[in-house]
Protein backbone atom coordinates (compact mmCIF):
# COMPACT_ATOMS: atom_id res chain seq x y z
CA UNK A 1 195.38 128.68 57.57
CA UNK A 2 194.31 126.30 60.62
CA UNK A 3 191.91 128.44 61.23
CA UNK A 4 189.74 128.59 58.56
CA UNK A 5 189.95 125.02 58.12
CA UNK A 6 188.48 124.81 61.52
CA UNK A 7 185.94 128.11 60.20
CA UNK A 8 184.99 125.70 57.46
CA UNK A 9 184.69 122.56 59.87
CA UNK A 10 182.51 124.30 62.36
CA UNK A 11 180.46 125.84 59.49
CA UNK A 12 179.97 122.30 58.39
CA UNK A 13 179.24 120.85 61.41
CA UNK A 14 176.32 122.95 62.11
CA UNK A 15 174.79 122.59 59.31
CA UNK A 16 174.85 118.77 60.16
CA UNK A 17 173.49 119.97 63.73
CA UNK A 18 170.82 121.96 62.24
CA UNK A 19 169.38 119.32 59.69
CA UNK A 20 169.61 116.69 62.89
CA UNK A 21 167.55 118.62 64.86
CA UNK A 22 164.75 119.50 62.25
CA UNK A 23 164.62 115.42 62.14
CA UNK A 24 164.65 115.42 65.51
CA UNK A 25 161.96 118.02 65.99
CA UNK A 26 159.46 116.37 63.33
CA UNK A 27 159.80 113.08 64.59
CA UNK A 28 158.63 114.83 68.28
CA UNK A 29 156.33 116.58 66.37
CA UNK A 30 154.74 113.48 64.44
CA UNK A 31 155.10 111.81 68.24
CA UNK A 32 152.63 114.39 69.74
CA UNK A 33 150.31 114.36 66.83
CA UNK A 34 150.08 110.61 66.57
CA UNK A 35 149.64 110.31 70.36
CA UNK A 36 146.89 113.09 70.67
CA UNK A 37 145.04 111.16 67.71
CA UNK A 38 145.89 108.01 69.64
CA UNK A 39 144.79 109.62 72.91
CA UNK A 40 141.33 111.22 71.53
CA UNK A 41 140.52 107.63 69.26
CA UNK A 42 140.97 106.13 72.84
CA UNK A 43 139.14 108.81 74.36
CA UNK A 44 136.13 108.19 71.58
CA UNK A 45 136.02 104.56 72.08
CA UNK A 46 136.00 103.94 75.84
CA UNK A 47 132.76 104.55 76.77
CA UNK A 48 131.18 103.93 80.70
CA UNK A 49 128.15 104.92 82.15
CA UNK A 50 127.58 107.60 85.21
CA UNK A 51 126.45 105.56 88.28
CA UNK A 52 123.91 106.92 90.64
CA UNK A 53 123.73 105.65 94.28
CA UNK A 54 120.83 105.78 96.88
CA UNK A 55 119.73 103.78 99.67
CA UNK A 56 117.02 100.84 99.72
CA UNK A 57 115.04 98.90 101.50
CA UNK A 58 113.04 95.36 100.91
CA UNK A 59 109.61 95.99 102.18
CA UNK A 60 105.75 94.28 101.78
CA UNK A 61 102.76 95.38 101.25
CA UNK A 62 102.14 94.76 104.51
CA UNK A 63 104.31 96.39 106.61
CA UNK A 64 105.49 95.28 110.85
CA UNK A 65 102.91 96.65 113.44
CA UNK A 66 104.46 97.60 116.30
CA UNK A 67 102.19 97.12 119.56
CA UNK A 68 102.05 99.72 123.07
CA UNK A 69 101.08 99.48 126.39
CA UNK A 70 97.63 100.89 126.29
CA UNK A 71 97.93 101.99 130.18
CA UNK A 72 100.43 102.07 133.16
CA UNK A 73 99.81 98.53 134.77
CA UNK A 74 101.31 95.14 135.19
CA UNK A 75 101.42 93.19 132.74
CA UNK A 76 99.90 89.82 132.20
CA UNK A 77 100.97 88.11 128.79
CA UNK A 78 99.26 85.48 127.53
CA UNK A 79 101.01 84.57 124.03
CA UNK A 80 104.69 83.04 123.76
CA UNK A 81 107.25 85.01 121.19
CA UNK A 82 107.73 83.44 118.03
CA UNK A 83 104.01 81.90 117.73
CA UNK A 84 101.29 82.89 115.01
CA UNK A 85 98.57 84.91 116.17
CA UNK A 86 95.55 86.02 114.55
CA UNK A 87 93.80 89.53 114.11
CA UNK A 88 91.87 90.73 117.37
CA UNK A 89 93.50 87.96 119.45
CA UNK A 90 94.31 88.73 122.91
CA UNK A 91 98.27 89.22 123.40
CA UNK A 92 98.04 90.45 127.22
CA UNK A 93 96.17 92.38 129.69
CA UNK A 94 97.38 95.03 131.76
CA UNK A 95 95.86 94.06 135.37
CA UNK A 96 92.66 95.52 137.00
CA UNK A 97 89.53 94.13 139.33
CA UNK A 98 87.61 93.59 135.81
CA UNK A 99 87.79 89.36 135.61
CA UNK A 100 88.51 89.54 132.02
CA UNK A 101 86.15 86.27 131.02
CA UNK A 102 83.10 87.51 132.56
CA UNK A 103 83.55 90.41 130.42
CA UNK A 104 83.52 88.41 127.42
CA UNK A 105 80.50 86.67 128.55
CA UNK A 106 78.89 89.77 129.23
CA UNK A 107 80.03 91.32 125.47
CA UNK A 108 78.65 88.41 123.95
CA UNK A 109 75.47 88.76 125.44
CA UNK A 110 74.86 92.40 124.81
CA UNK A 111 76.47 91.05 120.89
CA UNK A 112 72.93 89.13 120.28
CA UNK A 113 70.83 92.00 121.36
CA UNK A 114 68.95 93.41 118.19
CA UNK A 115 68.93 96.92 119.17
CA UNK A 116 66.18 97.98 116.93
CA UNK A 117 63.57 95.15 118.34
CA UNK A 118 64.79 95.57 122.20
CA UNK A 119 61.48 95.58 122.87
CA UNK A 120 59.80 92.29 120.92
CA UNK A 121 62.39 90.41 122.69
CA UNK A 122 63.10 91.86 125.99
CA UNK A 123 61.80 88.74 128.16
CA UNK A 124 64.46 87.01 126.75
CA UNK A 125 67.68 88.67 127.62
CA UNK A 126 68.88 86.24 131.14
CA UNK A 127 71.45 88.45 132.52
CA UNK A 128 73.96 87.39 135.42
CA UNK A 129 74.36 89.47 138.59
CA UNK A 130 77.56 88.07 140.23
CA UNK A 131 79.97 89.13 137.35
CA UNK A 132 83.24 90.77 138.33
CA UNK A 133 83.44 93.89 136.32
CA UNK A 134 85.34 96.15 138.33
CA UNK A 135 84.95 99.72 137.02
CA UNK A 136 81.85 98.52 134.42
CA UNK A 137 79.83 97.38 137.13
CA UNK A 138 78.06 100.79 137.32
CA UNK A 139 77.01 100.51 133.95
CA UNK A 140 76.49 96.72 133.68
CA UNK A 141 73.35 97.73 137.21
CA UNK A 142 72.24 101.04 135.10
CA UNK A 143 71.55 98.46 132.57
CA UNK A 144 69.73 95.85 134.54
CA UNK A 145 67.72 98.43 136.11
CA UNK A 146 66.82 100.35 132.98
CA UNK A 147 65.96 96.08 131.29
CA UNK A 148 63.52 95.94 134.66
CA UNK A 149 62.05 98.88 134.31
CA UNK A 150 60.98 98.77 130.49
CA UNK A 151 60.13 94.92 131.10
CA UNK A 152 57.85 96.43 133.87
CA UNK A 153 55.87 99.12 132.12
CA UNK A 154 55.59 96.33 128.84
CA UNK A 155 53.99 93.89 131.20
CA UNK A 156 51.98 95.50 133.44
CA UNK A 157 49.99 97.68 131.02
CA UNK A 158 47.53 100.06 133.25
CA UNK A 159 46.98 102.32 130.72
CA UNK A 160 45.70 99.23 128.30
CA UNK A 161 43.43 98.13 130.90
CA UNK A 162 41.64 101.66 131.78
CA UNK A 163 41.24 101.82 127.84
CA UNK A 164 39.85 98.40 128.07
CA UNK A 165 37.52 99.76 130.54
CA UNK A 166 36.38 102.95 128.48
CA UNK A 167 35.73 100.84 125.56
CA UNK A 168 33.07 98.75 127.52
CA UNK A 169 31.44 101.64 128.70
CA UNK A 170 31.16 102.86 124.95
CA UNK A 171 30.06 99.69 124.56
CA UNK A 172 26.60 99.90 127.05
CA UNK A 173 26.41 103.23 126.05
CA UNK A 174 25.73 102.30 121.87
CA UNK A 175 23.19 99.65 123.37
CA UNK A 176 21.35 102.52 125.36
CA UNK A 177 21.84 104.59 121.90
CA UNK A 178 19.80 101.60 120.55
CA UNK A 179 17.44 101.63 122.75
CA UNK A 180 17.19 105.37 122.42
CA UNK A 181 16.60 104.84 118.73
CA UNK A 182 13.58 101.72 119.48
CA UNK A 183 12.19 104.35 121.84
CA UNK A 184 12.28 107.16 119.21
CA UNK A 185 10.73 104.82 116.33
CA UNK A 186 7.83 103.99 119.48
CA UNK A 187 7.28 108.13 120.00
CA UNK A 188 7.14 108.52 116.52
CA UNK A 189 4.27 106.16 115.75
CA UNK A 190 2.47 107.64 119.12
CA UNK A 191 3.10 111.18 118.23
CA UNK A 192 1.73 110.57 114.99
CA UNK A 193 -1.69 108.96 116.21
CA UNK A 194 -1.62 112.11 118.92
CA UNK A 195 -1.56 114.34 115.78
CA UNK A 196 -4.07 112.67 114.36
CA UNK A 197 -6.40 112.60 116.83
CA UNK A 198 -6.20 115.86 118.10
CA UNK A 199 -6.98 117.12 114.38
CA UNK A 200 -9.97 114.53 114.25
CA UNK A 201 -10.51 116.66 117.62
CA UNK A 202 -10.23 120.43 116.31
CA UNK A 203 -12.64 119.18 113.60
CA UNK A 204 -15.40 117.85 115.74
CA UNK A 205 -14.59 121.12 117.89
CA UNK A 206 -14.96 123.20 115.03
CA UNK A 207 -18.32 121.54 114.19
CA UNK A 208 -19.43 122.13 118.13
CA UNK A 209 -19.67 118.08 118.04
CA UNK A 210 -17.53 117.67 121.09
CA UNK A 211 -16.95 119.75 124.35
CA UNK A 212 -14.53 122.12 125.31
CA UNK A 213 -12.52 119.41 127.59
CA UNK A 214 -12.36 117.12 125.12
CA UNK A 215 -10.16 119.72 122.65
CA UNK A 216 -8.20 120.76 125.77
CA UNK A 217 -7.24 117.13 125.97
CA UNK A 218 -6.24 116.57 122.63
CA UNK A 219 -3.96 119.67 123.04
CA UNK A 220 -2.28 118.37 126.11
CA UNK A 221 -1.38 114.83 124.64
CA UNK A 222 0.34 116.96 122.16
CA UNK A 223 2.29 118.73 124.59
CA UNK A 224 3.03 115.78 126.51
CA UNK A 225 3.93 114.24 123.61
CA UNK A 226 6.12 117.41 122.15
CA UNK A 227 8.30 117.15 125.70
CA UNK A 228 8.93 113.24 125.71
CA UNK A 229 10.52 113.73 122.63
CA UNK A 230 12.73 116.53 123.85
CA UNK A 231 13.84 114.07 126.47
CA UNK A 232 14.59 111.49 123.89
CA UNK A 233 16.83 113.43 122.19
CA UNK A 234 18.54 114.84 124.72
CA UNK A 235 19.33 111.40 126.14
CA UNK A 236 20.65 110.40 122.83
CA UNK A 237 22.75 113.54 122.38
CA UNK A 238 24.14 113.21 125.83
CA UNK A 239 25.06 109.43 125.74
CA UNK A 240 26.45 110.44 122.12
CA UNK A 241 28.66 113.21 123.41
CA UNK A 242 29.76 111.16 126.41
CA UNK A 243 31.14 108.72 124.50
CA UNK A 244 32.92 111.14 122.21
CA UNK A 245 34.63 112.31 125.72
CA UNK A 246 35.41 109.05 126.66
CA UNK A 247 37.08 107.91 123.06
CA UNK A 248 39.24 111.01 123.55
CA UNK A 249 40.13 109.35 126.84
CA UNK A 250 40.77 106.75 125.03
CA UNK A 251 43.35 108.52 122.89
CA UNK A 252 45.20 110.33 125.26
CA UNK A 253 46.28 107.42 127.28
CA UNK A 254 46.90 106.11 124.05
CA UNK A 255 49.37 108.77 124.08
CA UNK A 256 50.54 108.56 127.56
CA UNK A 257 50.80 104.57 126.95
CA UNK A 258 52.99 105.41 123.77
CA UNK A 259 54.99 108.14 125.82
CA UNK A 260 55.74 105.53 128.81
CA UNK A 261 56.61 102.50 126.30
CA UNK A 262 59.51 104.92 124.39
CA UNK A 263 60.47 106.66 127.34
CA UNK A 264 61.64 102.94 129.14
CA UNK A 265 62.84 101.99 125.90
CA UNK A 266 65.08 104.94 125.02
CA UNK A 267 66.91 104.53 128.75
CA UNK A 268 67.14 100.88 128.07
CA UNK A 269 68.89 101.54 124.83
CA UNK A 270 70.50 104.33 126.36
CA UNK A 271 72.07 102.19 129.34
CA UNK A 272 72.78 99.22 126.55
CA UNK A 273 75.31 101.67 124.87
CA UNK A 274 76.64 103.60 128.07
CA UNK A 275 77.55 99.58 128.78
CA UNK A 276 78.75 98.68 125.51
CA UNK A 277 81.00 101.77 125.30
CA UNK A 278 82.39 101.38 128.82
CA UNK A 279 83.62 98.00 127.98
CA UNK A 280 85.01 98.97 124.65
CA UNK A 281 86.73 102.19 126.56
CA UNK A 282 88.26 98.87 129.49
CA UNK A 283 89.09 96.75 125.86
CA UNK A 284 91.01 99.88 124.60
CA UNK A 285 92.98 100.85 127.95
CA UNK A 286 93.59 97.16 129.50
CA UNK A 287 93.33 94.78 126.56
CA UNK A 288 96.57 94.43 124.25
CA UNK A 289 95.09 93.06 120.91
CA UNK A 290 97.14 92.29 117.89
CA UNK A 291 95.95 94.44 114.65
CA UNK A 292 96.93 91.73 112.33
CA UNK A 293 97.30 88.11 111.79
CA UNK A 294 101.05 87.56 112.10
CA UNK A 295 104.04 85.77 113.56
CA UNK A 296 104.89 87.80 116.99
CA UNK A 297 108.16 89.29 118.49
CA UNK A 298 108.40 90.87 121.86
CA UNK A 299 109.98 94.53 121.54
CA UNK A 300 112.18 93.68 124.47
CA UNK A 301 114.57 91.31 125.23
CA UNK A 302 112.99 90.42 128.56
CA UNK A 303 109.49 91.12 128.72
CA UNK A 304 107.71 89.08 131.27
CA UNK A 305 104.34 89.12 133.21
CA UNK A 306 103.95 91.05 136.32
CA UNK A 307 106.26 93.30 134.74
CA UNK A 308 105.06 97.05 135.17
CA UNK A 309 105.06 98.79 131.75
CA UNK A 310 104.00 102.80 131.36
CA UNK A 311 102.07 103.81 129.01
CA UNK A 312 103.27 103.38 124.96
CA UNK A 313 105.64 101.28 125.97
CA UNK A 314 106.37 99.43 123.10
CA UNK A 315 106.10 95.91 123.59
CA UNK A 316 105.29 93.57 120.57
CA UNK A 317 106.09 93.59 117.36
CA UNK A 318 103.63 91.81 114.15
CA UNK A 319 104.87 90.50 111.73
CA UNK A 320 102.10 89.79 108.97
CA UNK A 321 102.97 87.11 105.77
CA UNK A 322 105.40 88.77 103.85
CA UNK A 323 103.50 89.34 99.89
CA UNK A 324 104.30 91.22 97.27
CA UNK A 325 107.79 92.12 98.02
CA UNK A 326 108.83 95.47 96.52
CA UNK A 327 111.35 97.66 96.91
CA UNK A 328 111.70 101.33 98.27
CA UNK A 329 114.65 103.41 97.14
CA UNK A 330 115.63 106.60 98.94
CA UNK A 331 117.33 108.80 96.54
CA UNK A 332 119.39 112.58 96.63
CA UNK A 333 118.79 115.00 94.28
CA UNK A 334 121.66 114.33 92.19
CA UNK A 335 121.40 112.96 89.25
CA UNK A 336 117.67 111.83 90.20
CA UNK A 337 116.09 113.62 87.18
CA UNK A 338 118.12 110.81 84.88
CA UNK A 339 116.14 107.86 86.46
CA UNK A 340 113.09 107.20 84.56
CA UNK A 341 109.85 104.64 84.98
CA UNK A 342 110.50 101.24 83.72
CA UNK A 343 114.37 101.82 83.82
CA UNK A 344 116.59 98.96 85.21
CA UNK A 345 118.22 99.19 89.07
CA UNK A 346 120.12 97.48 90.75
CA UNK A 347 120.24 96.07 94.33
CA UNK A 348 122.90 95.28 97.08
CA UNK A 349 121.95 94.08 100.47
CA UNK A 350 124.06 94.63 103.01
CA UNK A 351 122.97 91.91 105.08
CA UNK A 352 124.15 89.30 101.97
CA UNK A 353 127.16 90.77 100.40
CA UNK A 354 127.34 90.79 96.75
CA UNK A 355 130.14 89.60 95.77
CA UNK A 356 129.35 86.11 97.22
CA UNK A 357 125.24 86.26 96.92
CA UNK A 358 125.21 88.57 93.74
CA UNK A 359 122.65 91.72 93.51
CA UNK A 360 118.63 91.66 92.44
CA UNK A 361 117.38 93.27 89.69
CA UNK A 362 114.80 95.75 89.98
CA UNK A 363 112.51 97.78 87.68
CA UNK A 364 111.71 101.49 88.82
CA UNK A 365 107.38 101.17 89.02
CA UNK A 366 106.87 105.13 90.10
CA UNK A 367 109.04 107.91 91.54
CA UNK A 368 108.10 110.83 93.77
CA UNK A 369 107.63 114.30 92.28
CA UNK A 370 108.33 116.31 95.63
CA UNK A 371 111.93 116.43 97.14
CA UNK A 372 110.87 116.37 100.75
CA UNK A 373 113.70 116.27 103.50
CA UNK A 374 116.52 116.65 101.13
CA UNK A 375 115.80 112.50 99.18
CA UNK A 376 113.14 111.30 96.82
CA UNK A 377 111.51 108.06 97.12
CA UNK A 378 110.92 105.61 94.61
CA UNK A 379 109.40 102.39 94.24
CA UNK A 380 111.05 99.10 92.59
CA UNK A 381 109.22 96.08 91.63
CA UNK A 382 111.32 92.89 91.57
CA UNK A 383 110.32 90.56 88.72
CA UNK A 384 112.33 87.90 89.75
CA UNK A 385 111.39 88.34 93.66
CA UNK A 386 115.11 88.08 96.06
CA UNK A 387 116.68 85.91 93.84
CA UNK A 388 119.86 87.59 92.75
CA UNK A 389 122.19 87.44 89.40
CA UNK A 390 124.13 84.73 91.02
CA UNK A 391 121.03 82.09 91.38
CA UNK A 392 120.88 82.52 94.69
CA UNK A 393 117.01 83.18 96.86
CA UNK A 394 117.45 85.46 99.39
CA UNK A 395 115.39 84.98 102.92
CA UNK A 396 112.82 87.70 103.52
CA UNK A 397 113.19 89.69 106.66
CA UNK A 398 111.36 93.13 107.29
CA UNK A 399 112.98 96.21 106.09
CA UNK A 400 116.14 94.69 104.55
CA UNK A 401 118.89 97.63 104.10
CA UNK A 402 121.19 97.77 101.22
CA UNK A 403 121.90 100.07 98.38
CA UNK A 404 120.85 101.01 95.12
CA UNK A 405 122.73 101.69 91.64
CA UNK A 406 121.34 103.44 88.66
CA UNK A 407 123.50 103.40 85.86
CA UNK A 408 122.53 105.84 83.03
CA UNK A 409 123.47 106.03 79.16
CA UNK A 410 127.09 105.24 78.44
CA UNK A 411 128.84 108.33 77.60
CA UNK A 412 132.67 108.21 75.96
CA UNK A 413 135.49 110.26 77.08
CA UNK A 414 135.90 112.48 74.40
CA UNK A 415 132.36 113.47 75.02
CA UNK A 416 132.85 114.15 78.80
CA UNK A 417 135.44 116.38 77.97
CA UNK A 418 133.93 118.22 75.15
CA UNK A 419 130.72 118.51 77.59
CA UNK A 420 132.72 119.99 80.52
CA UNK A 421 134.29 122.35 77.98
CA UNK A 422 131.57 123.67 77.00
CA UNK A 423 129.95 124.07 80.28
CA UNK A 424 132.89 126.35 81.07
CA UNK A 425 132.71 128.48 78.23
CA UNK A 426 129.12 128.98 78.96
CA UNK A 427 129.78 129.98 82.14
């Protein structure tokens, strides 16, 4: 009998157990549910964006110049670090025989030469001998030597003097040729009264009016008269072909004159750039020049004259007034394709941490198309210059480091997820 009470009790008391534990498994069940809906609501709303990272640096239009030792030497400076210099100005000189001022003096000179009128102006040019020009000094006498010469052959013109000459003999010559011509009008006028008589003559002869010796000389006037005028005009022609020879005289040393004068002129110009290049070739191997206007740094801590330097040694560095301050970002290939022209970057120095200074704000002006070295480059303009989020201007200096964020599109969760899911189903 106890025992199926206790059949009846257990019976009953699973039945309990089992209608507990369907409550207890739809209550887990509604649990899951609501907490995967909870989960994937949260998952939909939160939304962030994916941020991309590269390097950057604050740079100028005009960038540093950094300056070598043209030469192995000592080295004379002549500027003090931390002063403005201009372009072209002398910085230092690496030493040689060459005093440095006469060369100056000397480049000035040769700098108000008018190369194409050497000539028109050659008496002019006042030229020092006792300049110390070490290795140019060759060149410098080449060029004195080539000025005397050409001054020479301009001055003492021998070939304009025998043309001088020739021209007054062409000149007695035409007056004989005129007095050629008188003589030839004279013989005309004779011959023609010879003519006459001796036909008067044959006529009386005819008519046995005069005698034989009369006739005869009638006929020798006429050949007296007949060879006078071959002499006249073979005086003319040879006073008339003796001065054609003597105008082409005239021309040749015309020729030779015009020869000479370019010859001396043509090594004088020659010599004037042999010099001018010489001291340009001293300027580029002893003369340290700066390349821009700028303030200047020395390269090394303890550069000082009479030092010896070796060639492309560095040894100054320019640094030109800092305008129009851009940007250059240095990106990797991840995630690069994302940035886009006019998009909004932002910058963090590392030289003024952000957190107390803030970050600039940049705008991306152009990016490269050619992944070269494993990065890309882009440029950044900065509207609002270096002065960052927190109101604070930034000092310039050259090539400021710090690093670059690109933050893309917000994406949410859900669609992370849903997006990496994919991907691996595709693959």
């Amino acid at each position: 009998m106890s025992s199926k009470i206790t059949k009846y009790a257990s019976e009953e008391l699973q039945e309990i157990s089992l209608v507990s534990n369907v409550k207890s498994y739809r209550n887990v069940l509604i649990f899951v549910i609501s907490f995967i809906i909870l989960a994937v609501s949260i998952a939909a709303i939160i939304k962030y964006p994916e941020k991309i990272i590269g390097s950057a640096y604050i740079v100028t239009e005009s960038q540093i110049n950094n300056i070598y030792a043209p030469s192995n030497g000592e080295i004379d400076i002549l500027v003090k670090e931390n002063t403005t210099v201009e372009n072209g100005q002398l910085l230092a000189l690496i030493k040689n025989p060459t005093n440095y001022n006469d060369l100056i003096k000397l480049k000035k000179q040769l700098g108000q030469i008018d190369v194409n009128n050497m000539e028109r102006n050659i008496y002019d040019f006042k030229f020092e001998k006792g300049l110390k020009l070490g290795e140019i000094e060759k060149y410098y006498y080449n060029f004195l030597l080539a000025l005397t010469e050409c001054s020479s052959v301009l001055k003492i013109d021998i070939s304009s003097q025998k043309i001088e000459n020739i021209a007054g003999k062409i000149g007695r010559n035409n007056e004989k040729l005129k007095t050629s011509y008188l003589e030839r009008k004279i013989y005309d006028k004779k011959n023609n009264m010879i003519q006459s008589s001796f036909e008067i003559d044959s006529s009386l002869y005819a008519m046995n009016a005069i005698v034989r010796e009369k006739i005869d000389q009638s006929k020798f006037n006429i050949l007296d008269s007949k060879e006078k005028e071959l002499s006249i005009v073979k005086k003319g022609q040879e006073l008339m072909h003796y001065n054609k020879e003597l105008k082409d005289d005239i021309l040749l040393l015309q020729k030779e004159k015009e020869r000479d004068v370019a010859t001396v002129i043509f090594g004088l110009k020659k010599a004037f750039f042999e010099l001018k290049t010489a001291i340009d070739f001293w300027e580029h191997t002893y003369a340290v020049k700066a390349t821009v206007s700028g303030k200047i740094e020395f390269y090394q801590p303890f550069l000082n004259s009479t030092q010896y330097v070796k060639k492309e040694t560095p040894l100054f560095i320019l640094l030109p007034k800092a305008a129009n301050l851009y940007a250059k970002g240095i990106m990797s290939a991840n995630g690069y394709g994302k940035i886009k022209i006019k998009d909004t970057v932002y910058i963090k120095l590392k030289d003024f941490p952000y957190e107390e200074y803030g970050e600039l704000t940049g705008t991306v002006r152009n990016k490269s198309k050619v992944y070269h070295d494993s990065i890309y480059l882009i440029d950044i303009m900065l509207p609002k210059g270096l002065k960052t989020n927190h109101d604070k201007t930034i000092d310039f200096s050259y090539n400021m480091a710090g690093e670059v964020e690109y933050y893309t599109n917000k994406r949410s969760v859900l669609q992370r997820i849903f997006n990496d899911i994919q991907n691996s189903i595709e693959k």
